[in-house]
Protein backbone atom coordinates (compact mmCIF):
# COMPACT_ATOMS: atom_id res chain seq x y z
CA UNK A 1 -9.72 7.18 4.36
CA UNK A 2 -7.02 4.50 4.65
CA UNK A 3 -3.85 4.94 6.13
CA UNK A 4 -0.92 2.49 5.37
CA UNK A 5 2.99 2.91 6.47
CA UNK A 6 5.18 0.38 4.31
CA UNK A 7 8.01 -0.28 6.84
CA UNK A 8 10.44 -1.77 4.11
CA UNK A 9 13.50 -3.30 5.33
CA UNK A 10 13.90 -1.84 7.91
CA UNK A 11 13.13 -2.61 12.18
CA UNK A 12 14.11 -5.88 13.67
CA UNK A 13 11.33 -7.19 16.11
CA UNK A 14 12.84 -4.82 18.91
CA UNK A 15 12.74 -1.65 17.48
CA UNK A 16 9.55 -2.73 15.34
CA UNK A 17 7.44 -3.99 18.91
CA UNK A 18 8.45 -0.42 19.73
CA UNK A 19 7.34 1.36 16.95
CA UNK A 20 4.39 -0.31 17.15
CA UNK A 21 3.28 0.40 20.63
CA UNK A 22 4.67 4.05 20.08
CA UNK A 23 1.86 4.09 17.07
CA UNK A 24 -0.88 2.91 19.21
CA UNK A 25 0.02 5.06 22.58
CA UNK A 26 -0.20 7.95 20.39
CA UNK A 27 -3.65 7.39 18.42
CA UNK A 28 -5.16 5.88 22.02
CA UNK A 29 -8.28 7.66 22.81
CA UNK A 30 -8.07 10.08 20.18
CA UNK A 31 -10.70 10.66 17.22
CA UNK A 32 -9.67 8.66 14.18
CA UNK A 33 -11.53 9.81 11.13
CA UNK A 34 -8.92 6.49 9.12
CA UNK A 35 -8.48 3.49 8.96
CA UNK A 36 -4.51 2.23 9.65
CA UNK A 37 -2.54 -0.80 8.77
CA UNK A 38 1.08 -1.11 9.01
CA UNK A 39 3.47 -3.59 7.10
CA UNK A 40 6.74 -4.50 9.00
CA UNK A 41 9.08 -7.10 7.50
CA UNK A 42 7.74 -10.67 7.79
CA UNK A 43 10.52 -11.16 10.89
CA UNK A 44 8.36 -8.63 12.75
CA UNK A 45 4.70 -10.32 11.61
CA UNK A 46 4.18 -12.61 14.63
CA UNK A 47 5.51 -10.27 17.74
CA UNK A 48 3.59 -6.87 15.78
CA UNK A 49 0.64 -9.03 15.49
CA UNK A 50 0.67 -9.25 19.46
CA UNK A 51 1.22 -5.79 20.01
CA UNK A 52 -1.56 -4.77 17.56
CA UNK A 53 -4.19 -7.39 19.14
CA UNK A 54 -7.66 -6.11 19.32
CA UNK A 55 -6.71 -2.76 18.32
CA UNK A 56 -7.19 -0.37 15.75
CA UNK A 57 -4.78 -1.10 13.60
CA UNK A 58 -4.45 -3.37 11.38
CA UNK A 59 -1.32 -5.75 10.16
CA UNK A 60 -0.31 -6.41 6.50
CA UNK A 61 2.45 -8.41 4.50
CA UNK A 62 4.73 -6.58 2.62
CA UNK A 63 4.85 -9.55 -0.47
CA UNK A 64 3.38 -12.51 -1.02
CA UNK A 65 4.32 -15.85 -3.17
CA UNK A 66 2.13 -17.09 -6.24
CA UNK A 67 2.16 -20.43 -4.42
CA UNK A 68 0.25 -21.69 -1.28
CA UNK A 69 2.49 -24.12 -0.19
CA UNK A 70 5.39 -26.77 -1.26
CA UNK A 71 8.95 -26.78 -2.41
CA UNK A 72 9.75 -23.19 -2.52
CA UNK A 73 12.53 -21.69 -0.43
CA UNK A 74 12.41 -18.65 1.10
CA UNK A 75 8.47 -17.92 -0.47
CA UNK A 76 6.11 -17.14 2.11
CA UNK A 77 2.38 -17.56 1.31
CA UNK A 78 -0.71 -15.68 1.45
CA UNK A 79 -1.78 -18.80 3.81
CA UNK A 80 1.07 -17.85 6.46
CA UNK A 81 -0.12 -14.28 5.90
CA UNK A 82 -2.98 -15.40 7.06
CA UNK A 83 -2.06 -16.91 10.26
CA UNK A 84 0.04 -14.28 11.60
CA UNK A 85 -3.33 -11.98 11.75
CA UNK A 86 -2.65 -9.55 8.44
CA UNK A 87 -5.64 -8.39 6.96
CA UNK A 88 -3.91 -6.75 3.74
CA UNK A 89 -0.74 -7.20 1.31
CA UNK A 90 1.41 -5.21 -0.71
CA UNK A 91 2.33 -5.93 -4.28
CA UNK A 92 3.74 -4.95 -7.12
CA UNK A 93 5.81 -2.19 -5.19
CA UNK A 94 8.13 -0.81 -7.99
CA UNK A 95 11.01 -1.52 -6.24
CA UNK A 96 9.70 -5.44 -6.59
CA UNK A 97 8.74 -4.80 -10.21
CA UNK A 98 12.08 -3.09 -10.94
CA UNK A 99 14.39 -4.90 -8.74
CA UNK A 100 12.74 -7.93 -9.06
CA UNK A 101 11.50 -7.75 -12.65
CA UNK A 102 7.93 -8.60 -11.18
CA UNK A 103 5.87 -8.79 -14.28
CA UNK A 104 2.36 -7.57 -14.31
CA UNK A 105 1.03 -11.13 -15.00
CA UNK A 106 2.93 -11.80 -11.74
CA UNK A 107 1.50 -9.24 -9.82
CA UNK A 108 -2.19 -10.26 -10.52
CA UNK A 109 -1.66 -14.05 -9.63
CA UNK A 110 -0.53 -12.93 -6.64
CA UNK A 111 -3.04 -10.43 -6.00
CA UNK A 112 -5.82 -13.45 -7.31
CA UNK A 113 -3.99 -15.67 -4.57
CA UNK A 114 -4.16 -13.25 -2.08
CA UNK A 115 -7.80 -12.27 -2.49
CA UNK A 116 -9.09 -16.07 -2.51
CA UNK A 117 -7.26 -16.51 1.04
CA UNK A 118 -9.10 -13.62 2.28
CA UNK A 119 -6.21 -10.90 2.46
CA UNK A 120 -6.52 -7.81 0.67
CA UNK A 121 -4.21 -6.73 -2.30
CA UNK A 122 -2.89 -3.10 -2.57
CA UNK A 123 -1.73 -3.19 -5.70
CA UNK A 124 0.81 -0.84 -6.96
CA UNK A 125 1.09 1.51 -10.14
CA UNK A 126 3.26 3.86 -11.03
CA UNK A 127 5.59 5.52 -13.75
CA UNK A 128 9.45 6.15 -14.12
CA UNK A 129 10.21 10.12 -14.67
CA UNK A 130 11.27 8.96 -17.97
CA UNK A 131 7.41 7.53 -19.03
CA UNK A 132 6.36 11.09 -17.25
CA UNK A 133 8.55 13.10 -19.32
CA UNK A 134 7.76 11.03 -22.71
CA UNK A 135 4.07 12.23 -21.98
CA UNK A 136 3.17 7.99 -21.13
CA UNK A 137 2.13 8.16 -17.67
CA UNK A 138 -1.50 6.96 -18.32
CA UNK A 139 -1.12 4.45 -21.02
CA UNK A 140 1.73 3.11 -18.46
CA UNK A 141 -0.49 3.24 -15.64
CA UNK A 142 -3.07 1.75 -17.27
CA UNK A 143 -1.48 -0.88 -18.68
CA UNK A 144 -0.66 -2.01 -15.32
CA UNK A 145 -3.74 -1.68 -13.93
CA UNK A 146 -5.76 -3.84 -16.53
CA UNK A 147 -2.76 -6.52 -16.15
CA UNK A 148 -1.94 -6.30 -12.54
CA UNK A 149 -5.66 -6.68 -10.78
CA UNK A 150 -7.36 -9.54 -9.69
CA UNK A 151 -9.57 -11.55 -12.01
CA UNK A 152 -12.46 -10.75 -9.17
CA UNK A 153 -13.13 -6.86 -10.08
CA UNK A 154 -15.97 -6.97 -8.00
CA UNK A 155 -13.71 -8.05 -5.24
CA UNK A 156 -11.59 -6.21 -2.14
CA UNK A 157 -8.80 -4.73 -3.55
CA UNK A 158 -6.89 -1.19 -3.30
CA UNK A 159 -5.17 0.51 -5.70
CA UNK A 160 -1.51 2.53 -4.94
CA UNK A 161 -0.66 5.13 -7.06
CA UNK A 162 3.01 5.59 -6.71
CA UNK A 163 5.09 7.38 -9.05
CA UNK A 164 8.28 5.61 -9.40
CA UNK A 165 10.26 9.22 -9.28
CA UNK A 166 8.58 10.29 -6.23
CA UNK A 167 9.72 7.38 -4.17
CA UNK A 168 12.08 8.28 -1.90
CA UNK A 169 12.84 10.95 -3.20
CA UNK A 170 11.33 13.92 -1.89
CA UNK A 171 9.33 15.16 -4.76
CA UNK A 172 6.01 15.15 -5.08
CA UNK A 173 3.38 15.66 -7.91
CA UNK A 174 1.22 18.74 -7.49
CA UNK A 175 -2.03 18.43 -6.70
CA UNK A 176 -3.40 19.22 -10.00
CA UNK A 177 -1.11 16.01 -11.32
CA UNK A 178 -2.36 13.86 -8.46
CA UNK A 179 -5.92 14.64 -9.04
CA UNK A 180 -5.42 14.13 -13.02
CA UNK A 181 -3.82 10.61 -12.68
CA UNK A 182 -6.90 9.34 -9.74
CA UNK A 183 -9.67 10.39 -12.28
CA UNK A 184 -7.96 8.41 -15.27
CA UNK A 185 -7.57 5.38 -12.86
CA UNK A 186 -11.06 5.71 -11.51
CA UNK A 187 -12.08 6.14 -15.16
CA UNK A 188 -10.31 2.78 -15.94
CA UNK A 189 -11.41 1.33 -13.58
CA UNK A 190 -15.09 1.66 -13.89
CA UNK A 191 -14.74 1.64 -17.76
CA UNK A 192 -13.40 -2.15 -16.96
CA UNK A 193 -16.11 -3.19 -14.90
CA UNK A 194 -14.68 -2.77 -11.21
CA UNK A 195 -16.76 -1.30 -8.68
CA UNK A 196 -17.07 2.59 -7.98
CA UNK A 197 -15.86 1.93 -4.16
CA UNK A 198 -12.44 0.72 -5.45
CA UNK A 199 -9.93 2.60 -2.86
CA UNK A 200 -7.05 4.30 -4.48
CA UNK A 201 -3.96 5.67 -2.53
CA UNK A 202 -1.16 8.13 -3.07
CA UNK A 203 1.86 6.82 -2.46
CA UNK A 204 5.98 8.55 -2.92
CA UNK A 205 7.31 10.78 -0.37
CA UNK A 206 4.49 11.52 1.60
CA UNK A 207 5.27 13.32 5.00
CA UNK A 208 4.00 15.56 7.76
CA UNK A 209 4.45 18.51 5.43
CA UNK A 210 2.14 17.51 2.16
CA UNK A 211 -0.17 14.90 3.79
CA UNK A 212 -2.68 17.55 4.59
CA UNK A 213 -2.55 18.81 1.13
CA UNK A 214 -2.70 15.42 -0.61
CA UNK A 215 -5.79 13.89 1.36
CA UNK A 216 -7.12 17.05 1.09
CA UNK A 217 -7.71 15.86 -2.84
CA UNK A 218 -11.28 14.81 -3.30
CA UNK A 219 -10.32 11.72 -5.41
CA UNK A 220 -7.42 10.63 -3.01
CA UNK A 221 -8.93 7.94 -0.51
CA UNK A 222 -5.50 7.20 1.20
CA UNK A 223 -1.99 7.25 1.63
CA UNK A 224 0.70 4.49 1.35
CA UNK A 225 3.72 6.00 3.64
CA UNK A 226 7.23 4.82 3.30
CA UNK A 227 10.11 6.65 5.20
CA UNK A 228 7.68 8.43 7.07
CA UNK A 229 6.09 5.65 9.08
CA UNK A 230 9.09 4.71 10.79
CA UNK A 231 8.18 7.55 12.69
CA UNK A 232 5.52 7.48 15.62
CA UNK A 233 5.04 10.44 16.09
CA UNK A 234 5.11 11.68 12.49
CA UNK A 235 3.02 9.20 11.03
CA UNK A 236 0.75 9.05 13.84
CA UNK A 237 0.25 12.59 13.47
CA UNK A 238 -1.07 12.19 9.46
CA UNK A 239 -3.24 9.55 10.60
CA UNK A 240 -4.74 11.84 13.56
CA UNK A 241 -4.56 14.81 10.91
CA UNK A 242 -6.95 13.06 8.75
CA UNK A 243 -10.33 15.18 8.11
């Protein structure tokens, strides 16, 4: 089981230092039946990455650029990823592919660019409530999924499932929905040559109220966290919760 909390914009190195440490006094000595990573905003990489040193959690990037180095302001590479201590990156978020028009073809050079530095992609899926309601959800997700991951299917790579009308928003699928949607991506998946192990995460408005019931899903192997993670105690609590 994998356990990630996507931080967002949000903490400066303060208040994220202090999450942080919060997050580790709280899981300290205690049975962890997960692994965590969290993903503060690059600002926070370099201090987090001292707080988190030999510990059990992990550190991740919440983007990365298509390029390893050169003339491109404001881009930070898997490279510097790298040497800040994260282990893992996020992409394809759907608020980068909506308010960033991040194409799939994007997403996947990225995610190929991450993989060859040694970083693992969690690579995000996910429809709009329209896409749901027009019956397209798993043409949509697929679609994304064939065009979004690495060339390297036999690779380290995790998939997100995030609906796009969950984020944020307080709604959640059922569990009957959540369970139908991981067997068609698993199905995809090994129908296109990836390995079985492939990790695939829920992701949209996850909390201390659902995350039992969601991991509780056979086919769920994780949860990507938003709001929730800039919570200790909350989000430590799902992670210690964790069967």
């Amino acid at each position: 089981m994998f356990i990630a909390g996507n931080w967002k914009l949000n903490c400066n190195i303060v208040q994220g230092s202090k999450l942080a440490s919060t997050i580790l006094k709280n899981i300290e000595g205690k049975n962890l039946n997960c692994k965590i990573a969290i993903f503060p905003p690059f600002t926070c990489l370099s201090s987090i990455s001292d707080v988190l040193k030999d510990s059990v959690i992990s550190l991740g990037g919440q983007d990365c650029s298509i390029h390893t180095n050169g003339a491109f302001t404001g881009d930070i590479s898997a490279s510097m990823l790298v040497d800040v201590g994260c282990k893992y990156v996020i992409l394809g978020h759907s608020e980068r592919r909506m308010g960033y028009k991040e194409s799939n073809a994007l997403i996947k050079t990225k995610a190929n660019v991450a993989q060859n530095m040694g970083i693992v992609p969690i690579v995000c899926v996910g429809e709009t409530a329209k896409e749901r309601n027009l019956g397209k959800e798993k043409s949509v997700v697929k679609t994304q999924l064939l065009n979004s991951i690495p060339n390297n299917s036999k690779g380290s790579y995790i998939i997100a499932y995030e609906p796009v009308w969950a984020i944020g928003s307080g709604i959640t699928p059922n569990i009957d929905e959540i369970k139908e949607m991981f067997v068609n991506i698993k199905y995809i998946l090994k129908s296109s040559g990836n390995n079985d192990d492939i990790k695939i995460l829920y992701g949209g408005s996850v909390n201390i109220n659902n995350s039992l019931e969601i991991l509780s899903c056979d086919e769920v192997n994780g949860a990507l966290i938003g709001g929730t993670s800039l919570n200790a105690d909350e989000f430590s609590s799902i992670c210690l919760d964790v069967k």
